[in-house]
N, C-alpha and C. Protein backbone atom coordinates (compact mmCIF):
# COMPACT_ATOMS: atom_id res chain seq x y z
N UNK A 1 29.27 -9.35 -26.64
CA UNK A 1 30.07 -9.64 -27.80
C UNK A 1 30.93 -10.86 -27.52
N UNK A 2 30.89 -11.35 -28.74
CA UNK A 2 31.68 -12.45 -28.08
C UNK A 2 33.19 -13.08 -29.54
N UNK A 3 34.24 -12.64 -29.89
CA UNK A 3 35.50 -12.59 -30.38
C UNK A 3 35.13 -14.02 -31.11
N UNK A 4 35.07 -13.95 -32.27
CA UNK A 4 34.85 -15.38 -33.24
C UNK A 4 36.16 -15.96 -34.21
N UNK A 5 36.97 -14.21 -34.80
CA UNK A 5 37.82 -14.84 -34.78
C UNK A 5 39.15 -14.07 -34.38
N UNK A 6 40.16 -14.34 -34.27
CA UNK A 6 41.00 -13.89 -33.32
C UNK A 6 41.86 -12.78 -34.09
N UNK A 7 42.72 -12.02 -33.49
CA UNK A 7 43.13 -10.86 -34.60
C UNK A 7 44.51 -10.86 -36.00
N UNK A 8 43.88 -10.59 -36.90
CA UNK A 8 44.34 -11.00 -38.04
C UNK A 8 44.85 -9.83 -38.81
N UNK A 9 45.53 -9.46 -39.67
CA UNK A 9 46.23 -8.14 -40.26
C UNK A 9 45.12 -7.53 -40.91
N UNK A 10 45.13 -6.15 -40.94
CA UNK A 10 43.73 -5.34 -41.43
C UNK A 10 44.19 -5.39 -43.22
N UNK A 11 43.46 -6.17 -44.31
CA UNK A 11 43.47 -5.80 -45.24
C UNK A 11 43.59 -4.52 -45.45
N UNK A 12 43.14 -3.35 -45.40
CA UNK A 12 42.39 -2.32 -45.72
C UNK A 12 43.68 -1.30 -45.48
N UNK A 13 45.08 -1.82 -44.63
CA UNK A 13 45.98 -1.10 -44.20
C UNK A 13 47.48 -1.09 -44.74
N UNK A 14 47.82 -0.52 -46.08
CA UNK A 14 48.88 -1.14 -46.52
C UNK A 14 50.11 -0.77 -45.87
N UNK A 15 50.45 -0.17 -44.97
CA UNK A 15 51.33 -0.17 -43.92
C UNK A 15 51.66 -1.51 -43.01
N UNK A 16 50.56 -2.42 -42.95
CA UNK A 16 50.74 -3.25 -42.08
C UNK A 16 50.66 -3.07 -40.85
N UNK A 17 50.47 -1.96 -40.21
CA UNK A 17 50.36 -1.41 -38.77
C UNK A 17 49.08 -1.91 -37.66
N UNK A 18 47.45 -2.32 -38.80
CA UNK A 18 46.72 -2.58 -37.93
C UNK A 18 45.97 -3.90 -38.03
N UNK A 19 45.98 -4.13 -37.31
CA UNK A 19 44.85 -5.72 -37.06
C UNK A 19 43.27 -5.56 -37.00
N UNK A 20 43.13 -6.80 -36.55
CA UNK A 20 40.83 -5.90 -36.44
C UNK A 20 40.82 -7.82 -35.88
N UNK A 21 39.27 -7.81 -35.38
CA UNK A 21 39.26 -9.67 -35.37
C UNK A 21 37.68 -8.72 -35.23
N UNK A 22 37.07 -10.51 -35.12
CA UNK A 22 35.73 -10.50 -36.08
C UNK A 22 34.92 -10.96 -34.81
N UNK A 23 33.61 -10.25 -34.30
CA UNK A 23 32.89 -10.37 -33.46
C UNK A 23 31.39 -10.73 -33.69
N UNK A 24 30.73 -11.11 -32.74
CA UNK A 24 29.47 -11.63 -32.72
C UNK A 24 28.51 -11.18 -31.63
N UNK A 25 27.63 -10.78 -31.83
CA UNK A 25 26.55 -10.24 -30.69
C UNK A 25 26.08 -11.47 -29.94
N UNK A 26 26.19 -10.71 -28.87
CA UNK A 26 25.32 -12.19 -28.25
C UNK A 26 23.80 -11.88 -27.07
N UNK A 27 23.84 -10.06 -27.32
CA UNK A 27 22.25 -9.68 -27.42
C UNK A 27 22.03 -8.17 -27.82
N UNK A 28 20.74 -7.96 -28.03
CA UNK A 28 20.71 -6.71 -28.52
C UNK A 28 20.80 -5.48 -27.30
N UNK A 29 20.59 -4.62 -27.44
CA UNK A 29 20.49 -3.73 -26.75
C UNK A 29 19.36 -2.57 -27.02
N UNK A 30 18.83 -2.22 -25.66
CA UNK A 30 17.86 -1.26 -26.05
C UNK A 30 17.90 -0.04 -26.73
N UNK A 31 18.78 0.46 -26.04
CA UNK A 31 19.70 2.11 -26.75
C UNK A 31 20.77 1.73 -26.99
N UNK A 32 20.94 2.30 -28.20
CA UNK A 32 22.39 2.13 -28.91
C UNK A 32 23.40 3.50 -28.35
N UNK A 33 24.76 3.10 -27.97
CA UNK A 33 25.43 4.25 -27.34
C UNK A 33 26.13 4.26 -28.07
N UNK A 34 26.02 5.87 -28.32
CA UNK A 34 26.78 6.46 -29.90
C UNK A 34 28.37 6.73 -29.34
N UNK A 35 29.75 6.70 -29.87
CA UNK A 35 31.18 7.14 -29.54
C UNK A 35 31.01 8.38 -29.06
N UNK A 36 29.80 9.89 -29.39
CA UNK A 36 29.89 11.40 -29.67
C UNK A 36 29.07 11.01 -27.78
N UNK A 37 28.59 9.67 -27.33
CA UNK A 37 28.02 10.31 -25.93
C UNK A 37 29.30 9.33 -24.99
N UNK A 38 30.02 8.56 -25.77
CA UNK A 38 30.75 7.83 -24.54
C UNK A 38 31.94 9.04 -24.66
N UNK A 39 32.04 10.32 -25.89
CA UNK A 39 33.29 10.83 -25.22
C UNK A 39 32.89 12.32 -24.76
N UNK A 40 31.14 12.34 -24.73
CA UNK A 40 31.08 13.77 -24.13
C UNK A 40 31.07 13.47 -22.37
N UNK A 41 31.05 11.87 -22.24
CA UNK A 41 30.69 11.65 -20.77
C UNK A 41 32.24 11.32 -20.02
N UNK A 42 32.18 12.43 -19.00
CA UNK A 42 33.71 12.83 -18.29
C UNK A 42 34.26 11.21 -17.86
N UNK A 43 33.15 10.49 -17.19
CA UNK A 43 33.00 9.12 -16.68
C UNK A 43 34.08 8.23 -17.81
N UNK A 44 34.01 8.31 -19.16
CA UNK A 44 34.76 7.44 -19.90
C UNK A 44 35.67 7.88 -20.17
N UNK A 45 36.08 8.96 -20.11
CA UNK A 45 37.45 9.88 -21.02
C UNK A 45 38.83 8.94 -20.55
N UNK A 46 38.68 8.23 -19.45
CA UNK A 46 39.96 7.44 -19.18
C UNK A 46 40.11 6.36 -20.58
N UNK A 47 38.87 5.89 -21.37
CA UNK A 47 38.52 4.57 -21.89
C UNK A 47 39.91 5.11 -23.26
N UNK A 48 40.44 3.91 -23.32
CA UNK A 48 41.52 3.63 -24.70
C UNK A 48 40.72 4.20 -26.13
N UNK A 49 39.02 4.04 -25.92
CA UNK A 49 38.28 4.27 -27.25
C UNK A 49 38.42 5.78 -27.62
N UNK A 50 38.50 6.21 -26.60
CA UNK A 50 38.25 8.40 -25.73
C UNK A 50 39.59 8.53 -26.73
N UNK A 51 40.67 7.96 -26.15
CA UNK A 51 42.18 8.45 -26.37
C UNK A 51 42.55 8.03 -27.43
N UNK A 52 42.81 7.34 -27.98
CA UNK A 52 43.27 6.34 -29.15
C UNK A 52 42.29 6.30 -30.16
N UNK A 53 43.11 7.01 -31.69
CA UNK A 53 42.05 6.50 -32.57
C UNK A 53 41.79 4.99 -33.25
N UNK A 54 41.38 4.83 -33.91
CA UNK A 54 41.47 3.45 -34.82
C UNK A 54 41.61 2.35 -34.13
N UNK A 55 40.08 2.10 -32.60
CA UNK A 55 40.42 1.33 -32.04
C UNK A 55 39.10 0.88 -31.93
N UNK A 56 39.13 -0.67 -31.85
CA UNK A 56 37.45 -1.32 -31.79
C UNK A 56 37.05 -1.92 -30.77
N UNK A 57 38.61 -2.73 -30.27
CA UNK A 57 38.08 -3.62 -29.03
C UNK A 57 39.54 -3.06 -28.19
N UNK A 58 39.17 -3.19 -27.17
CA UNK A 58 39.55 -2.64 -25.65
C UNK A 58 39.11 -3.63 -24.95
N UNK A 59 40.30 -3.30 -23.84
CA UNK A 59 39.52 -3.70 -22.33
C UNK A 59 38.45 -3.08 -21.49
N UNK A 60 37.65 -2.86 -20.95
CA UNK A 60 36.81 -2.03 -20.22
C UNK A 60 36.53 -2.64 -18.75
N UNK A 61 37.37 -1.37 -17.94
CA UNK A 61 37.02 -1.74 -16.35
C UNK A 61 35.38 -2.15 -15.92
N UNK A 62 35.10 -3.09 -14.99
CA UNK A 62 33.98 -3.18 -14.49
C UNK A 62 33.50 -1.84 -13.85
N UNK A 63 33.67 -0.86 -13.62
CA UNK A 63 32.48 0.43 -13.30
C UNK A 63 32.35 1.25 -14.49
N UNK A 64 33.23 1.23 -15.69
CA UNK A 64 33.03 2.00 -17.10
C UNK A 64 31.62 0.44 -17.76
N UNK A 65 32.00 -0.44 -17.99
CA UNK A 65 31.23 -1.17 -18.37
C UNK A 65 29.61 -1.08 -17.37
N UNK A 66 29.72 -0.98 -16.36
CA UNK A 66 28.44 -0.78 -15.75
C UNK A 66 27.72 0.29 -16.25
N UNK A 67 28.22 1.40 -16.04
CA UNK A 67 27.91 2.44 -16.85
C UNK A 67 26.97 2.67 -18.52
N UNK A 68 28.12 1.91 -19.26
CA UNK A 68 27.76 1.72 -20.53
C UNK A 68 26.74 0.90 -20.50
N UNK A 69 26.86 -0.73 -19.85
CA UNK A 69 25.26 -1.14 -20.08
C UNK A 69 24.01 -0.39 -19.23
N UNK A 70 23.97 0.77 -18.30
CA UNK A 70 23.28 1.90 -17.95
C UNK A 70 22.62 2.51 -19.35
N UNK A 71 23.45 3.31 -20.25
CA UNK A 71 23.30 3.94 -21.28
C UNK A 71 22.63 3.36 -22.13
N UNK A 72 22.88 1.80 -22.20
CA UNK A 72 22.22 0.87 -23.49
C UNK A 72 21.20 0.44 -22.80
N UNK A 73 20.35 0.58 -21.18
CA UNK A 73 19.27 -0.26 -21.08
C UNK A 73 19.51 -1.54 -20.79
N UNK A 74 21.05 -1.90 -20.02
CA UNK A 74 20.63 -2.92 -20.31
C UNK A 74 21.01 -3.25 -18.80
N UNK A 75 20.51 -4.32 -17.97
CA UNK A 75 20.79 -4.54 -16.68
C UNK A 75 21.61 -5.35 -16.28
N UNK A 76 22.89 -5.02 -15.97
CA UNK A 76 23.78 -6.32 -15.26
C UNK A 76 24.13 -7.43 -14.25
């Protein structure tokens, strides 16, 4: 993924509380990893996505990210 544009106030939120920014693939993936297997897997439950709702982009440690491209097929 790669951040195209940077984070901007969420229309959609009339509180004003949340932001969002606008992303771009930059390849596909073989298996798509659904949220229902990154939070049945004990391995991610640390991840901000596990804990926190209403969240899209995070940081992700290098051994959770290894992992995940594991799940998607994809080789790092």
């Amino acid at each position: 993924m790669e951040i195209v544009r940077e984070y901007y106030p969420d229309h959609t939120d009339p509180e004003g509380k949340f932001g969002m920014v606008d992303v771009k693939t930059l390849m596909g993936v073989k298996t798509p990893v659904t949220l229902a297997q990154i939070k049945g897997d004990e391995r991610l439950a640390h991840l901000a996505l596990v804990r926190q709702s209403r969240l899209s982009v995070m940081p992700i440690d290098p051994p959770s990210w290894k992992l995940l491209c594991e799940m998607a097929g994809i080789t790092t």
